[in-house]
Protein backbone atom coordinates (compact mmCIF):
# COMPACT_ATOMS: atom_id res chain seq x y z
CA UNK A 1 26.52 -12.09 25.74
CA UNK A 2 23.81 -10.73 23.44
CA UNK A 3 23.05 -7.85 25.93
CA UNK A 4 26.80 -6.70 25.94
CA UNK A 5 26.22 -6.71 21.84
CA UNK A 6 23.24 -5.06 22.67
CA UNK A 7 24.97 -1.99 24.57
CA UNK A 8 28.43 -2.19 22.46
CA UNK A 9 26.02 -1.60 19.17
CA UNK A 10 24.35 2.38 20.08
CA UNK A 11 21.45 2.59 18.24
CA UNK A 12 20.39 5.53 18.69
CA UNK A 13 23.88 6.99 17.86
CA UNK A 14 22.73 8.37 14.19
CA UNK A 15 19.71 10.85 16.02
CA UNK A 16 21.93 12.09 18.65
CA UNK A 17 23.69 15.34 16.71
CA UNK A 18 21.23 18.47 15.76
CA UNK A 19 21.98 17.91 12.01
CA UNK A 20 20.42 14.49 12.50
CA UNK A 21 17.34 15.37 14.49
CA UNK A 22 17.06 18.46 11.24
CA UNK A 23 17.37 15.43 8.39
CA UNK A 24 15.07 13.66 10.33
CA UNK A 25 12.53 15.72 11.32
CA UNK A 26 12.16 18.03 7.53
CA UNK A 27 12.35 14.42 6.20
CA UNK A 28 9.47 13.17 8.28
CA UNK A 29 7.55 16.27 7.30
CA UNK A 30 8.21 16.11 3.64
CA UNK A 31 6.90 12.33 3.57
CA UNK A 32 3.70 12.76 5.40
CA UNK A 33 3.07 16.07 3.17
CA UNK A 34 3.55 13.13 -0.08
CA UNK A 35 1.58 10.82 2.15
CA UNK A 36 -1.63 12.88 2.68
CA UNK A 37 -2.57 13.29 -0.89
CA UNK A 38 -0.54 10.45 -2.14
CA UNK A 39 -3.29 8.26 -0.24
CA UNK A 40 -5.95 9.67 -3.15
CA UNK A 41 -3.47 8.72 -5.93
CA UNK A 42 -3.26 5.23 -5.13
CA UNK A 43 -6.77 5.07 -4.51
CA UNK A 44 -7.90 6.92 -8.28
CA UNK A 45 -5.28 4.11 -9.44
CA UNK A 46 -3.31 7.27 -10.54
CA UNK A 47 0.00 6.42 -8.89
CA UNK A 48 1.75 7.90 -12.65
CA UNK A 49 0.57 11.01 -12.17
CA UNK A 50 2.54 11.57 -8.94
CA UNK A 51 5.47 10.30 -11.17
CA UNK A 52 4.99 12.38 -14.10
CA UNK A 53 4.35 16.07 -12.11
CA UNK A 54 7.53 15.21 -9.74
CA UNK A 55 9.51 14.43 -12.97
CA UNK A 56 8.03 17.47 -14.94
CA UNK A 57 8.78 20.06 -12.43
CA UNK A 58 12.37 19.89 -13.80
CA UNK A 59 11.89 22.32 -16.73
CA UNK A 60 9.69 24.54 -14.60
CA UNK A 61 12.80 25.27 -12.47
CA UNK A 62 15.34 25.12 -15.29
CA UNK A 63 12.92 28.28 -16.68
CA UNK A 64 12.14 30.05 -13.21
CA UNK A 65 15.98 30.43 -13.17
CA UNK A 66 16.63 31.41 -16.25
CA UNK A 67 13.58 34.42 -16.23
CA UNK A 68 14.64 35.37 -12.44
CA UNK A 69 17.99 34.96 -12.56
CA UNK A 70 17.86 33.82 -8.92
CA UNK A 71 18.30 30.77 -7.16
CA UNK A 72 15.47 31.57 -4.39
CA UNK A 73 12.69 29.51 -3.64
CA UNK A 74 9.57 31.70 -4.42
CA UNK A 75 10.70 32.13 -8.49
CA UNK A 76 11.90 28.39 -8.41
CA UNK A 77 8.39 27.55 -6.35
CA UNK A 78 6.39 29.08 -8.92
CA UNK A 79 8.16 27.70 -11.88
CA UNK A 80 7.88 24.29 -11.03
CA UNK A 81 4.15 24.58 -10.23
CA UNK A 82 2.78 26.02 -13.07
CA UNK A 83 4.74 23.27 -14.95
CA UNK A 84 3.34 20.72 -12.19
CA UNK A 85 -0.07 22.03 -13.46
CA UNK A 86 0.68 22.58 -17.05
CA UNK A 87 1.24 18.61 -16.83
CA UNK A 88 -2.12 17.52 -15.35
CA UNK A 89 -3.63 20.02 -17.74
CA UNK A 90 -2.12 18.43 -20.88
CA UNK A 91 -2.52 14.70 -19.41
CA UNK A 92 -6.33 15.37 -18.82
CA UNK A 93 -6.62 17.15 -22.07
CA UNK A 94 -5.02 14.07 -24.17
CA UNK A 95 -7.03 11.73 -22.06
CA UNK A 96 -10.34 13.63 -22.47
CA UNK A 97 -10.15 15.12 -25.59
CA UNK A 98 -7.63 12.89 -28.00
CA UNK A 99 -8.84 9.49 -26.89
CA UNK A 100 -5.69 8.73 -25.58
CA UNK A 101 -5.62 6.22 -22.27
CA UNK A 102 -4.98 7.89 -19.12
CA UNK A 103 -1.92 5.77 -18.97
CA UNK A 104 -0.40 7.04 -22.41
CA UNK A 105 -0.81 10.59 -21.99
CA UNK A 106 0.96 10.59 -18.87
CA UNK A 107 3.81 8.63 -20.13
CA UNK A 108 4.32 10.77 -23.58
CA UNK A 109 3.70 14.33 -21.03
CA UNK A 110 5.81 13.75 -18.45
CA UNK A 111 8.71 12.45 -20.23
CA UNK A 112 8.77 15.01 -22.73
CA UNK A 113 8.59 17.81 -20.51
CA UNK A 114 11.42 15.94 -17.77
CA UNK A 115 13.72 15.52 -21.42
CA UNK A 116 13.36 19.63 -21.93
CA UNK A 117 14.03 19.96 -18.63
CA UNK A 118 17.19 18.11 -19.10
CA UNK A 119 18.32 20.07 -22.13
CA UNK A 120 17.32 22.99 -20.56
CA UNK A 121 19.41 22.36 -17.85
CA UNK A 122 22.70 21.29 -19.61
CA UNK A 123 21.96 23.96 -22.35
CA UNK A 124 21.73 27.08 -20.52
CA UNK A 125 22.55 26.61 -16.69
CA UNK A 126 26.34 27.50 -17.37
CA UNK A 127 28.39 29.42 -14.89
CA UNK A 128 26.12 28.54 -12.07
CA UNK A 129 26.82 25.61 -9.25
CA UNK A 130 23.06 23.81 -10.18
CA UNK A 131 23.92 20.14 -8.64
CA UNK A 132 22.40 17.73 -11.56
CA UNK A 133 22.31 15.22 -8.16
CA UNK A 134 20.21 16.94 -6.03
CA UNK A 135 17.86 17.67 -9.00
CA UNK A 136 17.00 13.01 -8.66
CA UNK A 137 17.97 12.79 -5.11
CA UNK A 138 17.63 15.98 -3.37
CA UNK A 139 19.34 17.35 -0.64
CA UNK A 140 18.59 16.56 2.61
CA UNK A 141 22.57 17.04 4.27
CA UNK A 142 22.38 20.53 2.99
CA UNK A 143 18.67 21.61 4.06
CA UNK A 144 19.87 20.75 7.27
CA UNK A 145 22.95 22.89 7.35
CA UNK A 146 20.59 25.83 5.88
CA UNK A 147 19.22 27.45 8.88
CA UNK A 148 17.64 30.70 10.42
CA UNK A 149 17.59 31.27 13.93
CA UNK A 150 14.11 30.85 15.72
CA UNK A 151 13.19 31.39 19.37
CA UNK A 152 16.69 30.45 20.13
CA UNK A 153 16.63 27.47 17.97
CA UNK A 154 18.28 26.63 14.41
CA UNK A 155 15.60 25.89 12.27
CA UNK A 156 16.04 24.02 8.67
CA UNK A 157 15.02 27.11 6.36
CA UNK A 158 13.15 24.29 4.41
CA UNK A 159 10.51 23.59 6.76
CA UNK A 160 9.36 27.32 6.10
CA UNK A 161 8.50 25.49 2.88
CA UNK A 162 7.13 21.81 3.56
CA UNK A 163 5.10 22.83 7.04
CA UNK A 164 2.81 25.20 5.48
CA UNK A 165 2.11 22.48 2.16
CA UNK A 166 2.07 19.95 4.91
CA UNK A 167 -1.12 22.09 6.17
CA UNK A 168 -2.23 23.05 3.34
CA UNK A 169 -3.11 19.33 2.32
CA UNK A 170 -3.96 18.84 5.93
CA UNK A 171 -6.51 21.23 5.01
CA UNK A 172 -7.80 20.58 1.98
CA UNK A 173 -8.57 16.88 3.14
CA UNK A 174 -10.48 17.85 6.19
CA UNK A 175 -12.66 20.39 4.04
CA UNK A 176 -13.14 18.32 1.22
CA UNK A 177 -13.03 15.39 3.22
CA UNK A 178 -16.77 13.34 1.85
CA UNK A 179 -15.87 14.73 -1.97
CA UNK A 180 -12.55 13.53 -2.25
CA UNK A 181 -13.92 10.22 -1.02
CA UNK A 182 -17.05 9.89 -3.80
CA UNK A 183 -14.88 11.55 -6.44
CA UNK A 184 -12.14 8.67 -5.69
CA UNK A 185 -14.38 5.92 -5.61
CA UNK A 186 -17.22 6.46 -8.21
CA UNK A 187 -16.25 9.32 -10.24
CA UNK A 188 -19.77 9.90 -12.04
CA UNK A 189 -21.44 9.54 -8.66
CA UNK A 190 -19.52 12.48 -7.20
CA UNK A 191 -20.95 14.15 -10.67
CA UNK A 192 -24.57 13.43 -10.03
CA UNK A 193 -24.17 14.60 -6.58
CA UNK A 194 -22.82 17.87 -7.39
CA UNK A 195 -19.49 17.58 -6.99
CA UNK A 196 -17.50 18.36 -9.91
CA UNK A 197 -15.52 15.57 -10.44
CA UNK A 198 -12.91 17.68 -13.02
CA UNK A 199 -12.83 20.08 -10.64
CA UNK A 200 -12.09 17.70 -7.99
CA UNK A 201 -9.29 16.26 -10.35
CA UNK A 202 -7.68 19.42 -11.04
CA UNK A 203 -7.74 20.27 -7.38
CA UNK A 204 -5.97 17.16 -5.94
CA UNK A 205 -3.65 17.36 -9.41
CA UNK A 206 -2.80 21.27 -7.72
CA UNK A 207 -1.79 19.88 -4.29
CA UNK A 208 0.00 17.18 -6.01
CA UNK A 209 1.78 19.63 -7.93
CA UNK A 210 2.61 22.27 -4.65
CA UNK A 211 3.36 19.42 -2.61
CA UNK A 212 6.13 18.38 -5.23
CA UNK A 213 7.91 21.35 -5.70
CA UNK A 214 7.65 21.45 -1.98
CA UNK A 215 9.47 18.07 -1.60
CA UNK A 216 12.02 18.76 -4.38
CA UNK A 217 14.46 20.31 -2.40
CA UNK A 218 14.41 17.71 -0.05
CA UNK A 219 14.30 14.55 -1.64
CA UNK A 220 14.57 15.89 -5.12
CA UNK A 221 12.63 14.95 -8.67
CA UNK A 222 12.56 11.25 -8.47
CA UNK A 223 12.56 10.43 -5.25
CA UNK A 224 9.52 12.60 -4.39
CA UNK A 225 7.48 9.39 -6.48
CA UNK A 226 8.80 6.68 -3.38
CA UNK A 227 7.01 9.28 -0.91
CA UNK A 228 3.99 9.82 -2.59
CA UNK A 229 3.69 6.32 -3.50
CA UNK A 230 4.93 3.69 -1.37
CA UNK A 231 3.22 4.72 2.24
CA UNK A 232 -0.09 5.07 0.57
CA UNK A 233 0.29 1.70 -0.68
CA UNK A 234 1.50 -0.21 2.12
CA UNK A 235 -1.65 1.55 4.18
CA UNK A 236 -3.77 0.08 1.71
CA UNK A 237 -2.64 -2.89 2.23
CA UNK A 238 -3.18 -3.04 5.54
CA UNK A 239 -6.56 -0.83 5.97
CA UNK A 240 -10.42 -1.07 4.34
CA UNK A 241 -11.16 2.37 5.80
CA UNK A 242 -10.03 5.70 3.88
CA UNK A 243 -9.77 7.89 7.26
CA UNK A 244 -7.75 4.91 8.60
CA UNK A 245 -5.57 4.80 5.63
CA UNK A 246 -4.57 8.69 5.55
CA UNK A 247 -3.31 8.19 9.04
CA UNK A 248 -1.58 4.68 8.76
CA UNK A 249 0.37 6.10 5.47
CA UNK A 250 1.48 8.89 7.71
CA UNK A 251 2.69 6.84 10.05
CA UNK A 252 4.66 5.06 7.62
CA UNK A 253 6.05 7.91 6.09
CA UNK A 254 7.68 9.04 9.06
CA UNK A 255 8.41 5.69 9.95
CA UNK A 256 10.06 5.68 6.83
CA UNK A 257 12.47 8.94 8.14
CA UNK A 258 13.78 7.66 10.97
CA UNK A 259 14.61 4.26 9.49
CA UNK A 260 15.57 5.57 6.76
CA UNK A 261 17.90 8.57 7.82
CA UNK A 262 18.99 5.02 10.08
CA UNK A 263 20.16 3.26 7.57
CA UNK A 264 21.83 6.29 5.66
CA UNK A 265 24.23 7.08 8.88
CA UNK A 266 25.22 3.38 8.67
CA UNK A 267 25.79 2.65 5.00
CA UNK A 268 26.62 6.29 4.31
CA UNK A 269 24.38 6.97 1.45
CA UNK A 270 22.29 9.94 -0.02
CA UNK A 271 19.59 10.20 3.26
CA UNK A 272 16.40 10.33 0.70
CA UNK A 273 17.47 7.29 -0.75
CA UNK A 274 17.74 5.50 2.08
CA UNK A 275 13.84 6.87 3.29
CA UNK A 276 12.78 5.23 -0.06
CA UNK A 277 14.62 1.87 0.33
CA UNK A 278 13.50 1.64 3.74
CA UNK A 279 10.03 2.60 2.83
CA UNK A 280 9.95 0.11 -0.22
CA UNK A 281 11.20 -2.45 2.76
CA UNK A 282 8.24 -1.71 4.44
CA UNK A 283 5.82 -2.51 1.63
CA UNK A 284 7.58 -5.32 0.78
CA UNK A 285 6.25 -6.96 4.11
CA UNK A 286 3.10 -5.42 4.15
CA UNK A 287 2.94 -7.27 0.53
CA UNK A 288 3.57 -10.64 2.19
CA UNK A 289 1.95 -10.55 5.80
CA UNK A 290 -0.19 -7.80 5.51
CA UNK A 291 -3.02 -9.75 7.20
CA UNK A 292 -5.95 -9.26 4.69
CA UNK A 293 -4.00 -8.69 1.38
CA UNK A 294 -0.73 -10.03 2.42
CA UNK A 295 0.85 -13.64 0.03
CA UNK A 296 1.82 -15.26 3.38
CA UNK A 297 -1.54 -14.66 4.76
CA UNK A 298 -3.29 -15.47 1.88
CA UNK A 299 -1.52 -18.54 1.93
CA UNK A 300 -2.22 -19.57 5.67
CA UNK A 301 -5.68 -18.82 4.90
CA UNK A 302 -6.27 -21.14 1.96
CA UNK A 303 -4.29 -23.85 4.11
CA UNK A 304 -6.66 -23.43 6.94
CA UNK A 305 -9.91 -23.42 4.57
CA UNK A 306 -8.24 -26.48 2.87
CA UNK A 307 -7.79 -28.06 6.04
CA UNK A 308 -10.99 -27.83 7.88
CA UNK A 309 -12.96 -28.69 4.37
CA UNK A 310 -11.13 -32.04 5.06
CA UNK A 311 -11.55 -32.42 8.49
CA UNK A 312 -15.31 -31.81 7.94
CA UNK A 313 -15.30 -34.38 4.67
CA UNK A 314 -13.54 -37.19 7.43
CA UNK A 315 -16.11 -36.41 9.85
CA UNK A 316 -19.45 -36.32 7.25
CA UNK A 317 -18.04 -39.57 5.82
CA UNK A 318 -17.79 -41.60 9.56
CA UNK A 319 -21.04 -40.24 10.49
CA UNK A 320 -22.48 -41.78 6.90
CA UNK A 321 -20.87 -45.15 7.48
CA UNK A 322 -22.26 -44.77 11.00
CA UNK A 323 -25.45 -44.52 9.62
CA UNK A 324 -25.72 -47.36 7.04
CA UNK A 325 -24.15 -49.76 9.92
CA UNK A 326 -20.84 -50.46 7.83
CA UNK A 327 -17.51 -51.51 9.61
CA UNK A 328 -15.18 -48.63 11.10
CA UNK A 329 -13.44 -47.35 8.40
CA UNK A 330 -9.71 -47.55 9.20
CA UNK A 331 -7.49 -44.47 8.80
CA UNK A 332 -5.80 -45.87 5.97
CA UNK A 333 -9.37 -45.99 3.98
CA UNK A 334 -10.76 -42.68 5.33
CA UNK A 335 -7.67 -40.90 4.53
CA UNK A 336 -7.46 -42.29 0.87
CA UNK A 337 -11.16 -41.35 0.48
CA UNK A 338 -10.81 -37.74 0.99
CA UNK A 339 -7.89 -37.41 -1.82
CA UNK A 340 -5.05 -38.88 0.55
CA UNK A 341 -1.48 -37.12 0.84
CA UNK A 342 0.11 -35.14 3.61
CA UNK A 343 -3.12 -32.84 4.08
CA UNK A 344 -5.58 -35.78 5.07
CA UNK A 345 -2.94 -37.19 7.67
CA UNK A 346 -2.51 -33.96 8.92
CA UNK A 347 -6.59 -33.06 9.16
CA UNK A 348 -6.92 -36.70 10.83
CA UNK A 349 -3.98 -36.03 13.13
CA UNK A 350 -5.85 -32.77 14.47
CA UNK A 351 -9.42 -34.49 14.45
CA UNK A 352 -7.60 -36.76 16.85
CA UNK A 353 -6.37 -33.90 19.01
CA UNK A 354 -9.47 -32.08 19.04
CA UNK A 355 -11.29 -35.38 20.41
CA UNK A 356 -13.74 -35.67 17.41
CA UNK A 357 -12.37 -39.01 16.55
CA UNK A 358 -10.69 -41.96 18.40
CA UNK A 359 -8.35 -44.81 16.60
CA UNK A 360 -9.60 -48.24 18.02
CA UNK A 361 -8.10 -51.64 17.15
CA UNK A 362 -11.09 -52.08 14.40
CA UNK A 363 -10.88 -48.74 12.97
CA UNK A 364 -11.71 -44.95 13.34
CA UNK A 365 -14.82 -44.01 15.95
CA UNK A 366 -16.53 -40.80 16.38
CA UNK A 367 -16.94 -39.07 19.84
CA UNK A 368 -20.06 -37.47 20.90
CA UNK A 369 -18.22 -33.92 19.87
CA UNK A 370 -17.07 -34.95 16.46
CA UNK A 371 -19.95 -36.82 16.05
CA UNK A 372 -22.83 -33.99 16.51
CA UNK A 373 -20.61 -31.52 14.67
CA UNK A 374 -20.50 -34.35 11.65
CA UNK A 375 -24.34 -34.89 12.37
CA UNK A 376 -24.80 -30.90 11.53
CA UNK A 377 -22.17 -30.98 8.76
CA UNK A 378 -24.79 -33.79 6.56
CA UNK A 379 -28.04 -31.89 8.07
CA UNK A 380 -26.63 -28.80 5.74
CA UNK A 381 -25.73 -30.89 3.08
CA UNK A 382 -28.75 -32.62 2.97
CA UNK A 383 -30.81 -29.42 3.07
CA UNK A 384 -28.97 -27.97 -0.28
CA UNK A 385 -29.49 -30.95 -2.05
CA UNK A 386 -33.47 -30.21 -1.64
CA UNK A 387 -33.15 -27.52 -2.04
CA UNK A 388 -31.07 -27.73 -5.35
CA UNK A 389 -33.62 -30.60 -6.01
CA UNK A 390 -36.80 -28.25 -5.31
CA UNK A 391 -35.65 -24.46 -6.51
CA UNK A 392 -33.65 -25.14 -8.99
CA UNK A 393 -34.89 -28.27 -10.77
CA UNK A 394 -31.56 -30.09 -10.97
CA UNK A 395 -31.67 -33.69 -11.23
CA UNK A 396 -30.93 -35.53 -8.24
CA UNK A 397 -27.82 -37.36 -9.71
CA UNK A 398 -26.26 -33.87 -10.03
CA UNK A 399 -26.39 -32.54 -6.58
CA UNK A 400 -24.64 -34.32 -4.67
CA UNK A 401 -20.95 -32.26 -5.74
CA UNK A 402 -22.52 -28.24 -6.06
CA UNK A 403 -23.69 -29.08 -2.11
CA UNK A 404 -20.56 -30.89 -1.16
CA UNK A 405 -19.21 -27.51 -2.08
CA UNK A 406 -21.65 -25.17 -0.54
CA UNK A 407 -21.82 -27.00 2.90
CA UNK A 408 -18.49 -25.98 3.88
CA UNK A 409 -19.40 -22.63 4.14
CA UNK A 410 -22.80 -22.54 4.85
CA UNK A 411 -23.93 -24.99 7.56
């Protein structure tokens, strides 16, 4: 039964027409393009910025129009990045030179330059079809549909625009690879070394810039922030290496296409929306299972920790009764002496299963496994509390709970 659902339901059915392989495939583009310098954002802790230059390119085209009177990319390209610049200029100046947090200045910048973009736009853009939708949510249906012939093949005019930014960052990352790195991680370093890090700044802020005017035909002025945001992120999440990250966002972002150009044929919504729902899906699990930084994880791992520190309490505390010659302990007692509740039943239920401790009719016993492990377990303890005792001068009626603590993890 579930296979016939299986067949009946045709997955791939969305990728199958050319206008579909053409959302997918500028889409894909677009988000790795974001991706690659997005990755550096996220890392400077500067994921605003990438906000506030893909909002303030709005009043660069609104201008470029206006002065060209055309509705061609190069006027509109140019536009938009000197106002993508004119933003990190004014941020950095702000930052640097009024005392005003990094934080601030992008927030009063960028949304005073998107507003005069938006008054621009409803002021003097009369007369002309200039879609106010595709200026937050781009275009992707109709980049498709926009084609030149190539080789034989009908090729999205706006990859003539995202492929060379997408090698351009490509690039810039490979040459600038080890400065990009110091100047991301220890600004003043990358300074003493050398490398400007202002420089650096202004360069990444340039790409960031290109890279958005690239993208805002595509996925348009807001959207752009999803791409150059949420792949980095979830890579982060899920990688301790920088050259590791750069590819893993990648991946995601064109992950992040195909699902999301997926969900877009089902639900029949705006394509770039979808990418950006679908990508925020993404980090959503990353965020709970990711298996370093993840909540879920985090929470298995403080289980386990909690777990085995009372599994090794059970077995230090037999092996002490053991030696003073008391009566077995019964599993009512040793449980209620290491706090009680569901997590001591369920540390003596696995002690059992591991064969570190037996249940006889007087009580709980140690095997020869459980007890050398225990015997090792109050060896380390013991050692601390000399240790504590000899180094650091603490009175011997105050050592006993710091090495409790300590053994656990060092034994």
């Amino acid at each position: 039964m579930m296979l016939y659902l299986i067949a009946q339901f045709d997955w791939l059915e969305p990728f199958r027409s050319e206008i579909g392989q053409r959302i997918v495939f500028v889409g894909a583009l677009t988000n790795v393009a974001c991706a690659l310098v997005g990755c550096y954002l996220v890392l400077r802790r500067m994921s605003l910025m990438g906000d506030a230059i893909a909002h303030a390119v709005l009043p660069g085209i609104v201008l470029a129009f206006l002065f060209s009177g055309s509705m061609s990319i190069v006027p509109l390209f140019i536009g938009a990045a000197a106002v993508g610049l004119l933003t990190t200029f004014l941020t950095q100046t702000l930052h640097q030179f009024g005392r005003v947090p990094t934080d601030a200045a992008m927030g009063a910048v960028f949304t005073s330059l998107f507003a005069l973009g938006v008054v621009l736009l409803k002021r003097y853009i009369t007369g002309i079809h200039f879609d106010v939708a595709c200026v937050y949510e781009g275009s992707l249906t109709g980049v498709a549909l926009d084609t030149v012939p190539l080789a034989g093949w009908e090729v999205p005019r706006q990859l003539f625009t995202v492929l060379p930014v997408v090698v351009l960052n490509l690039a810039a990352i490979l040459l600038f690879w080890k400065e990009f790195k110091i100047s991301a991680f220890d600004p003043g370093l990358s300074t003493t070394m050398g490398y400007s890090a202002t420089a650096l700044h202004y360069l990444l802020m340039a790409l960031v810039a290109v890279t958005s005017v690239a993208s805002f035909q595509a996925v348009g002025s807001i959207l752009v922030v999803a791409m150059l945001i949420v792949p980095p992120a979830t890579a982060q999440l899920l990688c301790d290496r920088l050259s590791r990250m750069v590819l893993v966002a990648c991946v995601f972002a064109i992950a992040s296409a195909i699902g999301g150009y997926w969900l877009a044929h089902r639900w029949d919504v705006s394509p770039a929306g979808a990418m950006a729902v679908f990508a925020g899906g993404m980090y959503a699990v990353a965020v709970l299972f990711a298996p370093q930084y993840g909540i879920v994880s985090a929470v298995v791992r403080n289980l386990q920790t909690s777990l085995r520190i009372v599994r090794e309490d059970l077995l230090s505390m037999l092996y002490r009764n053991e030696e003073l010659g008391g009566r077995p302990l019964t599993a009512n007692n040793a449980m209620a002496a290491v706090g009680g509740g569901w997590l001591a039943r369920w540390a003596l239920v696995m002690l059992k299963r591991r064969s570190r401790v037996t249940v006889a009719a007087d009580g709980l016993h140690l095997t020869p496994d459980g007890r050398e492990r225990a015997k090792r377990l109050v060896r380390s303890h013991r050692l601390w509390e000399a240790y504590l005792v000899k180094h650091l001068g603490l009175p011997l009626d105050h050592v006993h709970a710091p090495a409790d603590r300590v053994e656990h993890f060092i034994h």
